[in-house]
PDB file of N, CA and C in Angstrom:
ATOM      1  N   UNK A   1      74.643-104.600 140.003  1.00  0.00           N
ATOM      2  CA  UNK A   1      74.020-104.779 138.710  1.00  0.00           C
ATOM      3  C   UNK A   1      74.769-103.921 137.730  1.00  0.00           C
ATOM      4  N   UNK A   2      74.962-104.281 136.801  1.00  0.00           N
ATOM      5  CA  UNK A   2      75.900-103.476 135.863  1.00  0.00           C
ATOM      6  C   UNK A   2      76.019-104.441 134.438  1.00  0.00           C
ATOM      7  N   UNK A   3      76.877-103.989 133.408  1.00  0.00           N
ATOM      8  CA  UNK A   3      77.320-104.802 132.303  1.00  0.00           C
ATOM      9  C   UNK A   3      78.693-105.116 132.548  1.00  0.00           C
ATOM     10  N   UNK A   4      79.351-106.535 131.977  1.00  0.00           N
ATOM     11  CA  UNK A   4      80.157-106.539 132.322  1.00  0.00           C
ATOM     12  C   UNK A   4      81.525-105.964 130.839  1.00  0.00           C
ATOM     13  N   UNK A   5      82.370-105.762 131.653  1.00  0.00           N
ATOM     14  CA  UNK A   5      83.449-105.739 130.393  1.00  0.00           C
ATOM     15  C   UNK A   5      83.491-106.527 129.495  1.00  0.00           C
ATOM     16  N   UNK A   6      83.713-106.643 128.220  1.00  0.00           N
ATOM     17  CA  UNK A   6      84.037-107.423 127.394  1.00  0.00           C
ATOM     18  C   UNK A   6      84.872-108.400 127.689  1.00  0.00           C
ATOM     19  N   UNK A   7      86.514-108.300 128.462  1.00  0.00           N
ATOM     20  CA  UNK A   7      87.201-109.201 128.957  1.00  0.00           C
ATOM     21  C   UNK A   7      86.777-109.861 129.779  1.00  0.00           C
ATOM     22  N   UNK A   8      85.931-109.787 130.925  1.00  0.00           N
ATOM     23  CA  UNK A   8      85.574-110.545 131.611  1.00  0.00           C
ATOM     24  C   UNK A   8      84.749-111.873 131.731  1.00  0.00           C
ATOM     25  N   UNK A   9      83.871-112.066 130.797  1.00  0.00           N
ATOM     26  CA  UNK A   9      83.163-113.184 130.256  1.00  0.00           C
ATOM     27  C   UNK A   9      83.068-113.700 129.152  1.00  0.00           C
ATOM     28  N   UNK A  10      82.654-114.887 129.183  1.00  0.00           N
ATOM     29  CA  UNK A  10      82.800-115.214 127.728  1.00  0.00           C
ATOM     30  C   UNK A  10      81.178-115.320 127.626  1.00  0.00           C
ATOM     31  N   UNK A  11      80.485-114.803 126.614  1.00  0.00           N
ATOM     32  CA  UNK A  11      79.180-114.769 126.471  1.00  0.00           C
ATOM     33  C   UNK A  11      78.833-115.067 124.760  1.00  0.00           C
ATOM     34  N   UNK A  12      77.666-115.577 124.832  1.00  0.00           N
ATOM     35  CA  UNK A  12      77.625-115.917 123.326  1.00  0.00           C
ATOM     36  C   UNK A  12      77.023-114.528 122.633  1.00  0.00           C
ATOM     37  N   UNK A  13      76.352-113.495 123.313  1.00  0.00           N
ATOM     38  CA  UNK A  13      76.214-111.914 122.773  1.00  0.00           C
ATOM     39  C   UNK A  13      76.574-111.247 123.875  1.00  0.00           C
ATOM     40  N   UNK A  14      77.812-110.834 124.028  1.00  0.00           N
ATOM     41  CA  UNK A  14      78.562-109.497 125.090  1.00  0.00           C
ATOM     42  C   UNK A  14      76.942-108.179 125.347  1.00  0.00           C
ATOM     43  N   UNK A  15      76.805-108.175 123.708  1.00  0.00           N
ATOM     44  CA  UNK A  15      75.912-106.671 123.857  1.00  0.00           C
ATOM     45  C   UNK A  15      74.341-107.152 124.692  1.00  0.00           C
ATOM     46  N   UNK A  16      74.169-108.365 125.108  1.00  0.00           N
ATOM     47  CA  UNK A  16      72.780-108.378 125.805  1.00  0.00           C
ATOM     48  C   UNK A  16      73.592-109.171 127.397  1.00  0.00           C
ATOM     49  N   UNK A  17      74.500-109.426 127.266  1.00  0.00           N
ATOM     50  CA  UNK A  17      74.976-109.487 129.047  1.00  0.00           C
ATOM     51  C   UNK A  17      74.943-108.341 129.939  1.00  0.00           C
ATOM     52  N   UNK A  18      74.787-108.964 131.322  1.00  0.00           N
ATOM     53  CA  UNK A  18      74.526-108.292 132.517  1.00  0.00           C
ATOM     54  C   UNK A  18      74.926-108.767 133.782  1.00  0.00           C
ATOM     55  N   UNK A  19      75.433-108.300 134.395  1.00  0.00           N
ATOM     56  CA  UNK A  19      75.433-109.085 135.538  1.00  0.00           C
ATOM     57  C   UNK A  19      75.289-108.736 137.031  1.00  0.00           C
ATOM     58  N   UNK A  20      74.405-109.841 137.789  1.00  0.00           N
ATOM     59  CA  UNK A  20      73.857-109.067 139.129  1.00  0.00           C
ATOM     60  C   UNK A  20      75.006-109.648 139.620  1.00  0.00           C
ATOM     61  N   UNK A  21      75.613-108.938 140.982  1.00  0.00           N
ATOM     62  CA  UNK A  21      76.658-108.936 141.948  1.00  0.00           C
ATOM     63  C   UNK A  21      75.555-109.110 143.342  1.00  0.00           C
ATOM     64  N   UNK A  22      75.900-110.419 144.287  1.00  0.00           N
ATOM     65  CA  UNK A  22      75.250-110.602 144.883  1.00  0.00           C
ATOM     66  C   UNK A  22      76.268-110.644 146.568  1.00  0.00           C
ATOM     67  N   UNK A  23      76.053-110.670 147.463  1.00  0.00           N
ATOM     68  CA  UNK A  23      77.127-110.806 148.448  1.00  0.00           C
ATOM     69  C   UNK A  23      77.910-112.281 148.503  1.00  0.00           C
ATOM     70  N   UNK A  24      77.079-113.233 148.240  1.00  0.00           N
ATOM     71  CA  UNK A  24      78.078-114.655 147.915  1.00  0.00           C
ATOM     72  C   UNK A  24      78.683-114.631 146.262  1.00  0.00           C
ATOM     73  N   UNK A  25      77.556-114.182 145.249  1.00  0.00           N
ATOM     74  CA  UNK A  25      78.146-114.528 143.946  1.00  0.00           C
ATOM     75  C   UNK A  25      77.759-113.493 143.179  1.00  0.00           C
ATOM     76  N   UNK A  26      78.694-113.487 141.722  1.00  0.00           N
ATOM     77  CA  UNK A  26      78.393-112.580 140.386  1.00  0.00           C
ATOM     78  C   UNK A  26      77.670-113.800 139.525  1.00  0.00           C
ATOM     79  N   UNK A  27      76.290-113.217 138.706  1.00  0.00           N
ATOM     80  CA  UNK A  27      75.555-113.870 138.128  1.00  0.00           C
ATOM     81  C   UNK A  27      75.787-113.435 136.526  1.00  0.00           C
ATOM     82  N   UNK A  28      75.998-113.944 135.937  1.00  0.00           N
ATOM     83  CA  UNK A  28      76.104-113.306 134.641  1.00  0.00           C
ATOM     84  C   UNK A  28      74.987-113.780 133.666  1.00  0.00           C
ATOM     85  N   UNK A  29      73.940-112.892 133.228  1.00  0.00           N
ATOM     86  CA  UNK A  29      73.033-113.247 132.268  1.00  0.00           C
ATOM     87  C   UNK A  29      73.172-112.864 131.062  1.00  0.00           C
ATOM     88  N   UNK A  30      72.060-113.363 129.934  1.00  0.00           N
ATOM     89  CA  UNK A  30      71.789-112.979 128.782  1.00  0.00           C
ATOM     90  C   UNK A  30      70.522-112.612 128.335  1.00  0.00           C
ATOM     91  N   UNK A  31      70.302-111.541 127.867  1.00  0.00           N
ATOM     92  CA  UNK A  31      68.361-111.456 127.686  1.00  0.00           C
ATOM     93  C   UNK A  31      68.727-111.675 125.974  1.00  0.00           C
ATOM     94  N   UNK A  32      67.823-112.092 125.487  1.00  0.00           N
ATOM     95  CA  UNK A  32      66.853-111.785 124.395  1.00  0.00           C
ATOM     96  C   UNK A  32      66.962-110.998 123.476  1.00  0.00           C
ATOM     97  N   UNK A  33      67.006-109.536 123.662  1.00  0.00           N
ATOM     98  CA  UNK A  33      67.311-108.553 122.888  1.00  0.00           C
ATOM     99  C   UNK A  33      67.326-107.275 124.311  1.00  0.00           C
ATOM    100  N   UNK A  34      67.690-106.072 123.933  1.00  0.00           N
ATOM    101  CA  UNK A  34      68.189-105.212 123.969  1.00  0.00           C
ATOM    102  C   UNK A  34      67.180-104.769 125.401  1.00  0.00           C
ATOM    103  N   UNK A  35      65.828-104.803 124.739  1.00  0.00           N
ATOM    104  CA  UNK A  35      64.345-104.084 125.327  1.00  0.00           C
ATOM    105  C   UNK A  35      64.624-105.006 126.755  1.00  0.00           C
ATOM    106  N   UNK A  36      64.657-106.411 126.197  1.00  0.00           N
ATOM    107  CA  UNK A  36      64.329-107.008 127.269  1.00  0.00           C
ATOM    108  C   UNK A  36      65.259-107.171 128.852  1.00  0.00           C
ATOM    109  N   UNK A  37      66.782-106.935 128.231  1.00  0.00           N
ATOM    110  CA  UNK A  37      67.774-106.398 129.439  1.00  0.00           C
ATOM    111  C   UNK A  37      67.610-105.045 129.866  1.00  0.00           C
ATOM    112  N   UNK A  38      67.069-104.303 129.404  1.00  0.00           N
ATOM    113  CA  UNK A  38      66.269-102.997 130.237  1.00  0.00           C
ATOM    114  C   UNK A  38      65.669-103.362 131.191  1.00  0.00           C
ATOM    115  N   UNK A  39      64.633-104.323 130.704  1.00  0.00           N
ATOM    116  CA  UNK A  39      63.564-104.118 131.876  1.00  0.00           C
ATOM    117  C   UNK A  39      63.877-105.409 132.985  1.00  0.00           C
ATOM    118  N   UNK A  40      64.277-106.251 132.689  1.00  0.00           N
ATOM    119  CA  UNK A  40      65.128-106.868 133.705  1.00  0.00           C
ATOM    120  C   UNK A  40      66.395-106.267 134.674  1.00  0.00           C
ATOM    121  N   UNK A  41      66.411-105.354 134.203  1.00  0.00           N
ATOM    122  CA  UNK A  41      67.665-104.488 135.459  1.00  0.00           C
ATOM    123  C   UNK A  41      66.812-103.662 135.651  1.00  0.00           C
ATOM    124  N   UNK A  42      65.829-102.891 135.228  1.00  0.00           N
ATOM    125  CA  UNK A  42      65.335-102.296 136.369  1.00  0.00           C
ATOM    126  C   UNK A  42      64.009-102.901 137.214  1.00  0.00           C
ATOM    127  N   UNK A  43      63.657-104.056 136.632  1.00  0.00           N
ATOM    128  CA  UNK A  43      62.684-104.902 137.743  1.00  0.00           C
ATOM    129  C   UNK A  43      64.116-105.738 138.845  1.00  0.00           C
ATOM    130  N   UNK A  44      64.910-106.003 138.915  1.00  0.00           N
ATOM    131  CA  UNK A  44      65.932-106.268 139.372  1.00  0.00           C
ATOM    132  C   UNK A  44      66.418-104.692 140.733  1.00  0.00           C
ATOM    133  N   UNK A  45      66.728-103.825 140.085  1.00  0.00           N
ATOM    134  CA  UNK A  45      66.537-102.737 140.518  1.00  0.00           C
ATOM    135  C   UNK A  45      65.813-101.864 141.472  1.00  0.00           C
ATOM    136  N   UNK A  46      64.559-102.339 141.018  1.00  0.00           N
ATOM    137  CA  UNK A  46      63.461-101.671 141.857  1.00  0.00           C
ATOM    138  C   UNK A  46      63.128-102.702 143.208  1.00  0.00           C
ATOM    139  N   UNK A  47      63.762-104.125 142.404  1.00  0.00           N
ATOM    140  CA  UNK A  47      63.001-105.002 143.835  1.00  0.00           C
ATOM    141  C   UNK A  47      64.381-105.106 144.811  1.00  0.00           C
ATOM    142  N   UNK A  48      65.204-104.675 144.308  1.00  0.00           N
ATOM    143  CA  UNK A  48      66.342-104.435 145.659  1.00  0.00           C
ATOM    144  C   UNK A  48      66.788-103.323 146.148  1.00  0.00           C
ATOM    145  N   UNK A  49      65.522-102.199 145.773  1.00  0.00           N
ATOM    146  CA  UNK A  49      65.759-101.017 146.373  1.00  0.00           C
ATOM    147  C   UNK A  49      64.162-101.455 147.417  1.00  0.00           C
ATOM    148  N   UNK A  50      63.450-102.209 146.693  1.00  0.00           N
ATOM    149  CA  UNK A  50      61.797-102.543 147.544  1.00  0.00           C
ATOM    150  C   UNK A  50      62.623-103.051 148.999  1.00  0.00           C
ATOM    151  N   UNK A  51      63.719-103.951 148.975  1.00  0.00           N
ATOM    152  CA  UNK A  51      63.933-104.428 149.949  1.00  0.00           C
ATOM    153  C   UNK A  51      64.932-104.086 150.861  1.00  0.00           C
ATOM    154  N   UNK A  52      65.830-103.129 150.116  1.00  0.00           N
ATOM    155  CA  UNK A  52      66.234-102.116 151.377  1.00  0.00           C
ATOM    156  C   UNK A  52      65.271-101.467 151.922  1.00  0.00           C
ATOM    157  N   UNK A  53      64.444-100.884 151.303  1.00  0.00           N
ATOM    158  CA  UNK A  53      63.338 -99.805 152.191  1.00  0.00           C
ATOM    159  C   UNK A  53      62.435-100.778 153.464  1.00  0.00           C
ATOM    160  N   UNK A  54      62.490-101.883 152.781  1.00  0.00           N
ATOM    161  CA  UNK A  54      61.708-102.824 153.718  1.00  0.00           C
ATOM    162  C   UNK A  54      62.722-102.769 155.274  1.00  0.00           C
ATOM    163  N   UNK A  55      64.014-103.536 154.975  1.00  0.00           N
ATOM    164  CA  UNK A  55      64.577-103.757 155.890  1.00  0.00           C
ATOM    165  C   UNK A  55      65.164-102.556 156.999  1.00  0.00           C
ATOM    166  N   UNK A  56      64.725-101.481 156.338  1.00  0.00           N
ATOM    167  CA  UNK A  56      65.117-100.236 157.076  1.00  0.00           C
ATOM    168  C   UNK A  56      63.779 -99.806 158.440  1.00  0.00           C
TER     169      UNK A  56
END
């Protein structure tokens, strides 16, 4: 999970892209505004730390 570089995508707003890195694929999103890519990386965040702890 991270932002991506500017070179790397073409996005219609760079400043609200994100992108989850998955073991088959890179997902590249766009939120809304600013607030709302916060809380999507860390509900993103929290539920793939929920599921390491699970699988441990």
């Amino acid at each position: 999970l991270g932002l991506p570089s500017s070179s790397s995508c073409a996005s219609p707003n760079p400043a609200l892209t994100f992108c989850v890195k998955t073991h088959d694929r890179l997902y590249y999103m766009v939120a809304p505004s600013a607030e709302a890519m916060r809380i999507w990386m860390d509900v993103i965040v929290t539920g793939a730390e929920g599921y390491t702890q699970f699988m441990n």
